[in-house]
PDB file of N, CA and C in Angstrom:
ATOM      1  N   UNK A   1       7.333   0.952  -0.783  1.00  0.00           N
ATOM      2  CA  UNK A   1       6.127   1.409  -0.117  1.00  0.00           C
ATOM      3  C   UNK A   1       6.527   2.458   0.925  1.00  0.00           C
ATOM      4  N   UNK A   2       5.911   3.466   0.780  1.00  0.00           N
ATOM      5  CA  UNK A   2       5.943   4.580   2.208  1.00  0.00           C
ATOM      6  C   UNK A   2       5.526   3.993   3.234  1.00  0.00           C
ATOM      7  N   UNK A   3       5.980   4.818   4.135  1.00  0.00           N
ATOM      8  CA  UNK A   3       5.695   4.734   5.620  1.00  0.00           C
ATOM      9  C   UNK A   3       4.070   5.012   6.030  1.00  0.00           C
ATOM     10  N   UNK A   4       3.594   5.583   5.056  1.00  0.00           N
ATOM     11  CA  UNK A   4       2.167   6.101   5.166  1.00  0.00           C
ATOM     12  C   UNK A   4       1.112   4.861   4.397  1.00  0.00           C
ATOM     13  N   UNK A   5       1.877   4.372   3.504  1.00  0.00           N
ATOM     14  CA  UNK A   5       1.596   2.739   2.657  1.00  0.00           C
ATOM     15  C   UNK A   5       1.452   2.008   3.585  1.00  0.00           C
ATOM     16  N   UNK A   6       2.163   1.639   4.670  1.00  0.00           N
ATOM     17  CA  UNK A   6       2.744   0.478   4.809  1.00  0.00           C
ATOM     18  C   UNK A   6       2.085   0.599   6.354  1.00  0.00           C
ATOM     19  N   UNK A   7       1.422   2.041   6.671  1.00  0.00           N
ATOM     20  CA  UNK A   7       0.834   1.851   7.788  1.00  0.00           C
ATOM     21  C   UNK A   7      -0.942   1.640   7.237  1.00  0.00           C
ATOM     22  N   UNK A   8      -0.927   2.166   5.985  1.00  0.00           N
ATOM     23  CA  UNK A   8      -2.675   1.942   5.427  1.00  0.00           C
ATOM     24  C   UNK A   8      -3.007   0.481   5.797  1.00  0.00           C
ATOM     25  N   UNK A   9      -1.750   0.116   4.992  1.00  0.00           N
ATOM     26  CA  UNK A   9      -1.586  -1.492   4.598  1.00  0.00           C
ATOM     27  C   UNK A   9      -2.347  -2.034   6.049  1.00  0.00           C
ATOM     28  N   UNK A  10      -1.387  -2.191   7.357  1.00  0.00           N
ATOM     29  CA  UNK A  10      -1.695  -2.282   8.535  1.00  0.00           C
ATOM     30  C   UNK A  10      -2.729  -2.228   8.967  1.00  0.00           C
ATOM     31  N   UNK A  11      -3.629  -1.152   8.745  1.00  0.00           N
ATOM     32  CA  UNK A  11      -4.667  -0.736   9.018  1.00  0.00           C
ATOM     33  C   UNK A  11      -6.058  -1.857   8.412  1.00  0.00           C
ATOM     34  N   UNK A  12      -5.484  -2.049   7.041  1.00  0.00           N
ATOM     35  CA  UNK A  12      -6.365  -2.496   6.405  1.00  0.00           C
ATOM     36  C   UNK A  12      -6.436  -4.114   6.741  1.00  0.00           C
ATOM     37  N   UNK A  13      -5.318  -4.807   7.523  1.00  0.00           N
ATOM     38  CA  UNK A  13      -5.409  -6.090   7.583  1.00  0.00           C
ATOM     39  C   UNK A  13      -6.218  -6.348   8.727  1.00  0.00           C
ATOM     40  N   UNK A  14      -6.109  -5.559  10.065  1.00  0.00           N
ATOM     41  CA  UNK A  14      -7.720  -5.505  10.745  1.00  0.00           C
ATOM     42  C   UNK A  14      -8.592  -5.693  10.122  1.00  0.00           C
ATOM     43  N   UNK A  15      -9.069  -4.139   8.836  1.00  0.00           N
ATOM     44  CA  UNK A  15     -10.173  -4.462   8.425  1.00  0.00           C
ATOM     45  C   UNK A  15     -10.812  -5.306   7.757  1.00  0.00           C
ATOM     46  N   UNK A  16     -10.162  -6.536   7.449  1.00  0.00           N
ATOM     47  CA  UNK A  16      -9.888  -7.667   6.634  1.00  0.00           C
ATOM     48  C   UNK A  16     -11.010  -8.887   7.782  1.00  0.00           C
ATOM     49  N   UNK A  17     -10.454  -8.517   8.830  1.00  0.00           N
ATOM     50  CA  UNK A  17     -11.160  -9.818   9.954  1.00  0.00           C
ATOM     51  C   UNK A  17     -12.757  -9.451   9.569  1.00  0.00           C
ATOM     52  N   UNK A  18     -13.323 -10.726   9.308  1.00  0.00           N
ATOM     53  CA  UNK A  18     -14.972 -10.376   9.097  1.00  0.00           C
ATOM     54  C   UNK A  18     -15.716 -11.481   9.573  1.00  0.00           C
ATOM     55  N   UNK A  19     -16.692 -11.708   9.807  1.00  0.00           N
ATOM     56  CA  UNK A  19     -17.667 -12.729  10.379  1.00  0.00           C
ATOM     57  C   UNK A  19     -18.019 -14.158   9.373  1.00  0.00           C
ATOM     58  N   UNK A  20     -17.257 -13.340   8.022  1.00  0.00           N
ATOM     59  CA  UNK A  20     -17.734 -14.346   7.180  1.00  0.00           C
ATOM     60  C   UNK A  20     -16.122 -15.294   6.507  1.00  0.00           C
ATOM     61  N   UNK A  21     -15.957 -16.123   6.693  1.00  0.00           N
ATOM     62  CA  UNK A  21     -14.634 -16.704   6.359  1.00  0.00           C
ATOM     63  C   UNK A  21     -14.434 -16.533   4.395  1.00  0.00           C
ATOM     64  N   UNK A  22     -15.555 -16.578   3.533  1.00  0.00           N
ATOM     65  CA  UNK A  22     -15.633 -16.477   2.134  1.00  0.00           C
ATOM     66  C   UNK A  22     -15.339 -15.316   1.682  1.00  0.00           C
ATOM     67  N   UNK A  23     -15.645 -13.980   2.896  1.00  0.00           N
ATOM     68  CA  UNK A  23     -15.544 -13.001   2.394  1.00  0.00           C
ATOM     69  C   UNK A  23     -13.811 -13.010   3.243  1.00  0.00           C
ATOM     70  N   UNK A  24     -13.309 -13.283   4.093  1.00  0.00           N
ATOM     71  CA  UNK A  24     -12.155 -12.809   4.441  1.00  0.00           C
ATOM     72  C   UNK A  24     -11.161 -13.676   3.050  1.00  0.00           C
ATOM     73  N   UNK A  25     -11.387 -14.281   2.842  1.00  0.00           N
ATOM     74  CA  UNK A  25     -10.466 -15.387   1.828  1.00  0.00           C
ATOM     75  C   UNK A  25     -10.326 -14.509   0.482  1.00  0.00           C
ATOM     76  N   UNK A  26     -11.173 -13.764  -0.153  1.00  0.00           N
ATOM     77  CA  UNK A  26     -10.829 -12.440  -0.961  1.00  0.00           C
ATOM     78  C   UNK A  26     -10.414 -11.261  -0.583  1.00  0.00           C
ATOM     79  N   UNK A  27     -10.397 -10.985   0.692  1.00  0.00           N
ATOM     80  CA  UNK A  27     -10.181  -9.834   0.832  1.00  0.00           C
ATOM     81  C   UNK A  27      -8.431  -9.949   1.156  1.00  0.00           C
ATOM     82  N   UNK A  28      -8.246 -10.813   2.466  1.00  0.00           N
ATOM     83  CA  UNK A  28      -7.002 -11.487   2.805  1.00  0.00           C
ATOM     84  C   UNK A  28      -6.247 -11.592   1.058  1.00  0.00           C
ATOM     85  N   UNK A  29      -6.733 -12.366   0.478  1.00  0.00           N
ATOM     86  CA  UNK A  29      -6.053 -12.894  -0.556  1.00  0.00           C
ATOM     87  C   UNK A  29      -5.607 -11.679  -1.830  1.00  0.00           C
ATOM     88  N   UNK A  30      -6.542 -10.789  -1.879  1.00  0.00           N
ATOM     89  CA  UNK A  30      -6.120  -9.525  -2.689  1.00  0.00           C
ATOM     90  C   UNK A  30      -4.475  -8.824  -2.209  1.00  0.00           C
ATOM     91  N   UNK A  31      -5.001  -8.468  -0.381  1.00  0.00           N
ATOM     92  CA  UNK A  31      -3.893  -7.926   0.541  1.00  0.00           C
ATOM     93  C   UNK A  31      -2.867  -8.680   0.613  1.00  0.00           C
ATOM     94  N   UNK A  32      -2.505 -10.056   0.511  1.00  0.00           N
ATOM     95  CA  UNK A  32      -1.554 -10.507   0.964  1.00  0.00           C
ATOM     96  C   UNK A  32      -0.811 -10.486  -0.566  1.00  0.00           C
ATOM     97  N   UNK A  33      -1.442 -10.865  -1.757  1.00  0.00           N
ATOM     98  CA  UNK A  33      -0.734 -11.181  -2.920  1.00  0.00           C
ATOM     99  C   UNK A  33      -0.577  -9.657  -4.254  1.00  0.00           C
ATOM    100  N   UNK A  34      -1.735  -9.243  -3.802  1.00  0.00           N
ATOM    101  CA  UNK A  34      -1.447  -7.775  -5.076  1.00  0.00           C
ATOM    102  C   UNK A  34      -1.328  -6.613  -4.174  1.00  0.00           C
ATOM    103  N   UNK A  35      -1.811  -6.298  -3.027  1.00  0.00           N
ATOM    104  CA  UNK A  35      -1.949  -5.100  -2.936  1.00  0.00           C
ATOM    105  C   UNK A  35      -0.571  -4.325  -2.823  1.00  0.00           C
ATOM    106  N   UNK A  36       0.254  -5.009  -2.807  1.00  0.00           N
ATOM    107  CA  UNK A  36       1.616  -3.806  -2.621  1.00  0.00           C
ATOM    108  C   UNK A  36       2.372  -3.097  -3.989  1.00  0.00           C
ATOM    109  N   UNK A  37       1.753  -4.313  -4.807  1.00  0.00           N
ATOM    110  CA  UNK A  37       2.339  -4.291  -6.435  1.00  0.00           C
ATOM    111  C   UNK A  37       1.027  -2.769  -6.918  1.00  0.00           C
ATOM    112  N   UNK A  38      -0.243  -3.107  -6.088  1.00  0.00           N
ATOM    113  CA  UNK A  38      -1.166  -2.303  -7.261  1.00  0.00           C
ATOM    114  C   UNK A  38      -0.686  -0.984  -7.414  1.00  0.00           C
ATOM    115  N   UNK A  39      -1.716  -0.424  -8.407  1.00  0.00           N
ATOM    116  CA  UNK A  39      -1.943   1.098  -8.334  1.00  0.00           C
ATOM    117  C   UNK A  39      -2.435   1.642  -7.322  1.00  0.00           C
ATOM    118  N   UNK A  40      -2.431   2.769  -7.242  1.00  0.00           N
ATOM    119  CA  UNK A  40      -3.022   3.824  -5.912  1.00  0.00           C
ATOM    120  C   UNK A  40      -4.490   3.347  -6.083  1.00  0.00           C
ATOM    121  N   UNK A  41      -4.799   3.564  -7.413  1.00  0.00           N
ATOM    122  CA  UNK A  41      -6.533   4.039  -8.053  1.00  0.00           C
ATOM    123  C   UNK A  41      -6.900   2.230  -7.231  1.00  0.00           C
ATOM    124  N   UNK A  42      -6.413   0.949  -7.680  1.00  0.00           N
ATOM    125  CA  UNK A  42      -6.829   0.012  -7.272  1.00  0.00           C
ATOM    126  C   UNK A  42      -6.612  -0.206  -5.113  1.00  0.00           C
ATOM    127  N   UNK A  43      -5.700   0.530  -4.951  1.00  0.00           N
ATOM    128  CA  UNK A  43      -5.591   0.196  -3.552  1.00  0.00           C
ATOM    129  C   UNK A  43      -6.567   1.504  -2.832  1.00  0.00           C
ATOM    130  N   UNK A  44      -7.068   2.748  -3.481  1.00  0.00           N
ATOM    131  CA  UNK A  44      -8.919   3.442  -2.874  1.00  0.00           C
ATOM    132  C   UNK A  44      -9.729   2.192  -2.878  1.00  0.00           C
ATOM    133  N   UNK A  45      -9.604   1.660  -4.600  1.00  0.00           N
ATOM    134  CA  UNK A  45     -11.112   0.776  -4.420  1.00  0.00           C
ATOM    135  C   UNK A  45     -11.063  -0.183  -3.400  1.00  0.00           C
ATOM    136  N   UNK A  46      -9.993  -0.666  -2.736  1.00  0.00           N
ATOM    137  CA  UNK A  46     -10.147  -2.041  -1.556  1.00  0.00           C
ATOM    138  C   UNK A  46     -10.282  -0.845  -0.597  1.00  0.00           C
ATOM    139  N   UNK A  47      -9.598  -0.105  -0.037  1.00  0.00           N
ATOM    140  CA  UNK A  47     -10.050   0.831   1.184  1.00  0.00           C
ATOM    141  C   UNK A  47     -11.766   1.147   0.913  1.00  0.00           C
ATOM    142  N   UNK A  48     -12.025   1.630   0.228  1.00  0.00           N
ATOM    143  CA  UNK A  48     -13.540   1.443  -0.366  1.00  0.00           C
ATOM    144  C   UNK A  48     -14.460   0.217  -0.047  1.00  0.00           C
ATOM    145  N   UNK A  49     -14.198  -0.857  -0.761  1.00  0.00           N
ATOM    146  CA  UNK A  49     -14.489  -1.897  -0.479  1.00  0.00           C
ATOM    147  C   UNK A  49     -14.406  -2.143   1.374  1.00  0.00           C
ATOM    148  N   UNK A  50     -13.229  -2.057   1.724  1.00  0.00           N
ATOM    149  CA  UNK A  50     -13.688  -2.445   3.170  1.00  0.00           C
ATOM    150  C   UNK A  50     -14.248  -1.828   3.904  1.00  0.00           C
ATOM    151  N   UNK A  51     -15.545  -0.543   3.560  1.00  0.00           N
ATOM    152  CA  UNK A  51     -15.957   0.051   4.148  1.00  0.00           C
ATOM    153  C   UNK A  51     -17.647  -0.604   4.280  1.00  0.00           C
ATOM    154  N   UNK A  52     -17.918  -1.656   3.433  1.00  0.00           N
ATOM    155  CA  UNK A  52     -18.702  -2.667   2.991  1.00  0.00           C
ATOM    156  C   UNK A  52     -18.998  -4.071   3.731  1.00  0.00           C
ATOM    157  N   UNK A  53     -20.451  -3.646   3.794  1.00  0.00           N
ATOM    158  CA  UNK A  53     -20.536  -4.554   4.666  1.00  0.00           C
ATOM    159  C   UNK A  53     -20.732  -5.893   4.345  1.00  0.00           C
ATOM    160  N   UNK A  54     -20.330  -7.345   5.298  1.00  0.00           N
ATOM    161  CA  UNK A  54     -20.014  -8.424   4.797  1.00  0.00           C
ATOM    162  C   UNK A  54     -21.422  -8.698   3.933  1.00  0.00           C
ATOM    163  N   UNK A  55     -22.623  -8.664   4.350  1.00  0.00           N
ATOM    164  CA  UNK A  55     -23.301  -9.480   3.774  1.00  0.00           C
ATOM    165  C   UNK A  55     -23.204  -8.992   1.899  1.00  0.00           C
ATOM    166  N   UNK A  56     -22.946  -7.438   1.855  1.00  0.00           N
ATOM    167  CA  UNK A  56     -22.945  -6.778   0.496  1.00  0.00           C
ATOM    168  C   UNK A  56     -21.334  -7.647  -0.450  1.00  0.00           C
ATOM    169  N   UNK A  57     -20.533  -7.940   0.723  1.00  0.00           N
ATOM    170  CA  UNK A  57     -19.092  -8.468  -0.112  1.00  0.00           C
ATOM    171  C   UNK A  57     -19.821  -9.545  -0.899  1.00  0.00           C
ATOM    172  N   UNK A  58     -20.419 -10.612   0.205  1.00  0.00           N
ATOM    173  CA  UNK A  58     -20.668 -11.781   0.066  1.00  0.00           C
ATOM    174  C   UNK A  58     -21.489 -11.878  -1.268  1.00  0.00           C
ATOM    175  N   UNK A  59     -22.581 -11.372  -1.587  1.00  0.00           N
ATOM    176  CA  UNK A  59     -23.200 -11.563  -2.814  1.00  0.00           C
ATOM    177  C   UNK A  59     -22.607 -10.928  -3.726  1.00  0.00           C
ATOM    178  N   UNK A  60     -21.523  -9.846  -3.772  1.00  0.00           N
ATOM    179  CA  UNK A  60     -20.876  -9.582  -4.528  1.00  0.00           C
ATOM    180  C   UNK A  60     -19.817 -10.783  -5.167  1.00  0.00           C
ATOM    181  N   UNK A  61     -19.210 -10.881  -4.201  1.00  0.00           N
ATOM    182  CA  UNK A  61     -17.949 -12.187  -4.367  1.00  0.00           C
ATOM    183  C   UNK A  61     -18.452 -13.163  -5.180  1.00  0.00           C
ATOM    184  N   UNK A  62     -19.890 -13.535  -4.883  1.00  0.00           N
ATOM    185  CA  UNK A  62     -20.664 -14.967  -5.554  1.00  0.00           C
ATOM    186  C   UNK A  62     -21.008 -14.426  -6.214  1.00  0.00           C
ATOM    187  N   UNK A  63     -21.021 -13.306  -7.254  1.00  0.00           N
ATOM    188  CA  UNK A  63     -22.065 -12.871  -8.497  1.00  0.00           C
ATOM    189  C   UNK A  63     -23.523 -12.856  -8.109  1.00  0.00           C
ATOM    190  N   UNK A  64     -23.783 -13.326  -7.190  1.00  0.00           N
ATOM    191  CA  UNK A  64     -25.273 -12.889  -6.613  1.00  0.00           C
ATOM    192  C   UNK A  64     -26.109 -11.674  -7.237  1.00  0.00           C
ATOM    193  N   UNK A  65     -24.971 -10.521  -6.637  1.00  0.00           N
ATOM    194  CA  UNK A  65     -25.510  -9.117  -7.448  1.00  0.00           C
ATOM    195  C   UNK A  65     -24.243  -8.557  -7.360  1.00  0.00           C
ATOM    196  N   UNK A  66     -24.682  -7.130  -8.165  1.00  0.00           N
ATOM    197  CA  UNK A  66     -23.167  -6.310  -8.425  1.00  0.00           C
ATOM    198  C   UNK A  66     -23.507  -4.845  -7.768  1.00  0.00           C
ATOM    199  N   UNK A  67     -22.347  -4.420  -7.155  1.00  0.00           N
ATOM    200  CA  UNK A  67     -22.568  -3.150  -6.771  1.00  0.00           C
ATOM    201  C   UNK A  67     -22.806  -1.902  -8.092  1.00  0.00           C
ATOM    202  N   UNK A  68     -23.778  -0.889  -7.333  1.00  0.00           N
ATOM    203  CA  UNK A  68     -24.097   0.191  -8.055  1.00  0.00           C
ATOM    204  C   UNK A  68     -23.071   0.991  -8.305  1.00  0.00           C
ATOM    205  N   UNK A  69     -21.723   0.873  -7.974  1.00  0.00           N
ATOM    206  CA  UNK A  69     -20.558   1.850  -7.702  1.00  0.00           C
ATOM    207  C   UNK A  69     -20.083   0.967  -9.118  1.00  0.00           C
ATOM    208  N   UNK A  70     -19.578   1.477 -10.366  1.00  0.00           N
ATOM    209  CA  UNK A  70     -18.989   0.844 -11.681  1.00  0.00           C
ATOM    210  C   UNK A  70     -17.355   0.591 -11.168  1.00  0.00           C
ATOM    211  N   UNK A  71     -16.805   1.618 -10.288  1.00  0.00           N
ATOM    212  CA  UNK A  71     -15.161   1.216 -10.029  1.00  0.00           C
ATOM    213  C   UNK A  71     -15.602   0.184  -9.452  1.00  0.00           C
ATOM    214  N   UNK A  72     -16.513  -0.304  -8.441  1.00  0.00           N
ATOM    215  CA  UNK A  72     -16.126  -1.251  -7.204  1.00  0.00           C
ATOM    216  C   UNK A  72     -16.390  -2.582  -8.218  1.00  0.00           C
ATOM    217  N   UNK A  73     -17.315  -2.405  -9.001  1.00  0.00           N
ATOM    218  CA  UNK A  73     -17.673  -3.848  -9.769  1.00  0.00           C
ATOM    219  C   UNK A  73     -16.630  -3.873 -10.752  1.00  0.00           C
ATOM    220  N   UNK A  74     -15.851  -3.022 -11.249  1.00  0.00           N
ATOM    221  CA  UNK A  74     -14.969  -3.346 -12.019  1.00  0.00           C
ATOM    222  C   UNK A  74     -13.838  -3.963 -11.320  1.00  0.00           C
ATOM    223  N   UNK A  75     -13.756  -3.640 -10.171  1.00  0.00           N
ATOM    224  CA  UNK A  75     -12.180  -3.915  -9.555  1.00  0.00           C
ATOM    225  C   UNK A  75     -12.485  -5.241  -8.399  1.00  0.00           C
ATOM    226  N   UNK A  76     -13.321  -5.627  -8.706  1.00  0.00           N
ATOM    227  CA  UNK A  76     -14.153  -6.645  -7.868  1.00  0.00           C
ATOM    228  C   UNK A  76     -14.261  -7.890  -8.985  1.00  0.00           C
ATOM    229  N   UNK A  77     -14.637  -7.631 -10.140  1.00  0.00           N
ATOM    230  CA  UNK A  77     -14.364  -8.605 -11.144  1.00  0.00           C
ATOM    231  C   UNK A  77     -12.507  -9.095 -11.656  1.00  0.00           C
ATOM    232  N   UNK A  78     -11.944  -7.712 -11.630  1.00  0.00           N
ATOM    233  CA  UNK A  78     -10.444  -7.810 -11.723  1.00  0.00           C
ATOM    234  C   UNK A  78      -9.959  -8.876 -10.261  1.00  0.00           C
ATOM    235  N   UNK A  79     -10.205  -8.701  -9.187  1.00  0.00           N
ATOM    236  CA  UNK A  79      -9.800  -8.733  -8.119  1.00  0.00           C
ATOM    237  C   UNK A  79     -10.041 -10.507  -8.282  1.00  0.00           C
ATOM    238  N   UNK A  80     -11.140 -10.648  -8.578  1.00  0.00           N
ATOM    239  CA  UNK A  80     -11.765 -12.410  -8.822  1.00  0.00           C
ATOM    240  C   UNK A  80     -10.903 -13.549  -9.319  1.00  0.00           C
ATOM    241  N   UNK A  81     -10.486 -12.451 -10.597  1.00  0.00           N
ATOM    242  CA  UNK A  81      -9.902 -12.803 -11.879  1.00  0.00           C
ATOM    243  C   UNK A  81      -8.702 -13.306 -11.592  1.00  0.00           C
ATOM    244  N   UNK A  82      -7.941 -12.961 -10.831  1.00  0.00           N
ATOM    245  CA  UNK A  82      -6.470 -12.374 -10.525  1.00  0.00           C
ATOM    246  C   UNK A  82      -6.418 -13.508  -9.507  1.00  0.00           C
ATOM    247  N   UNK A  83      -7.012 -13.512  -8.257  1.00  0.00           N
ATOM    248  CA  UNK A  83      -7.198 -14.319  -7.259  1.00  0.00           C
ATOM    249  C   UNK A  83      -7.327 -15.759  -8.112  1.00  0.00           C
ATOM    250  N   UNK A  84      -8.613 -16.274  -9.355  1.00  0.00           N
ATOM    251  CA  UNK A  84      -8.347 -17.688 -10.122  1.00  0.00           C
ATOM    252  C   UNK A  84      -7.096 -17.424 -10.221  1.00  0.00           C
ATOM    253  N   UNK A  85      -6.142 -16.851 -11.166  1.00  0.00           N
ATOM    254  CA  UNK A  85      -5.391 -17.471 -12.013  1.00  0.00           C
ATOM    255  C   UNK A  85      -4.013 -17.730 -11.155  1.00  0.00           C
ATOM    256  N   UNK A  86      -4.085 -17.056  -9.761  1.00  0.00           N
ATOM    257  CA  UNK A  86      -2.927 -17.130  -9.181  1.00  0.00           C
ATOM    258  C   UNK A  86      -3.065 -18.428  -8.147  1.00  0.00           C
ATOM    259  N   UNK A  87      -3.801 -19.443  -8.209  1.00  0.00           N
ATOM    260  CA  UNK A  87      -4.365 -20.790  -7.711  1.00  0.00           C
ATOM    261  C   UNK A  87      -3.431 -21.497  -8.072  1.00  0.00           C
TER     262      UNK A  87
END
């Protein structure tokens, strides 16, 4: 990881703290276990994603509803997926 990685990274574990503990437990859990392994294209969509606000994570996370953005719901279903199987 670069120095420019590894300060995003940083950056992004602030943006991780949220009001809602369901939504920090995916977001935390993406960052702590894939994000260093991912692709670039998958580590925009979480910078993306954390630009989102909790209540929009939250019904996302629960299938409630899906975002209008096709990367974010794609990498939001991956992100789900990944998070089960690594339980």
């Amino acid at each position: 990881m670069t120095p420019e990685e590894a300060e995003r990274k940083r950056r992004h574990v602030w943006q991780c703290r949220r009001g809602m503990k369901e939504v920090e437990f995916v977001l935390y859990a993406y960052l702590e276990r894939f994000y260093d392994e991912d692709s670039t294209a998958h580590r925009d969509c979480f910078a993306r994603l954390l630009e989102c606000q909790d209540t929009e994570l939250f019904e996302w996370f629960t299938r409630r509803s899906r975002p209008e953005d096709a990367d974010l719901d794609h990498f939001i279903d991956e992100v789900l997926t990944r998070i089960a199987e690594s339980r």
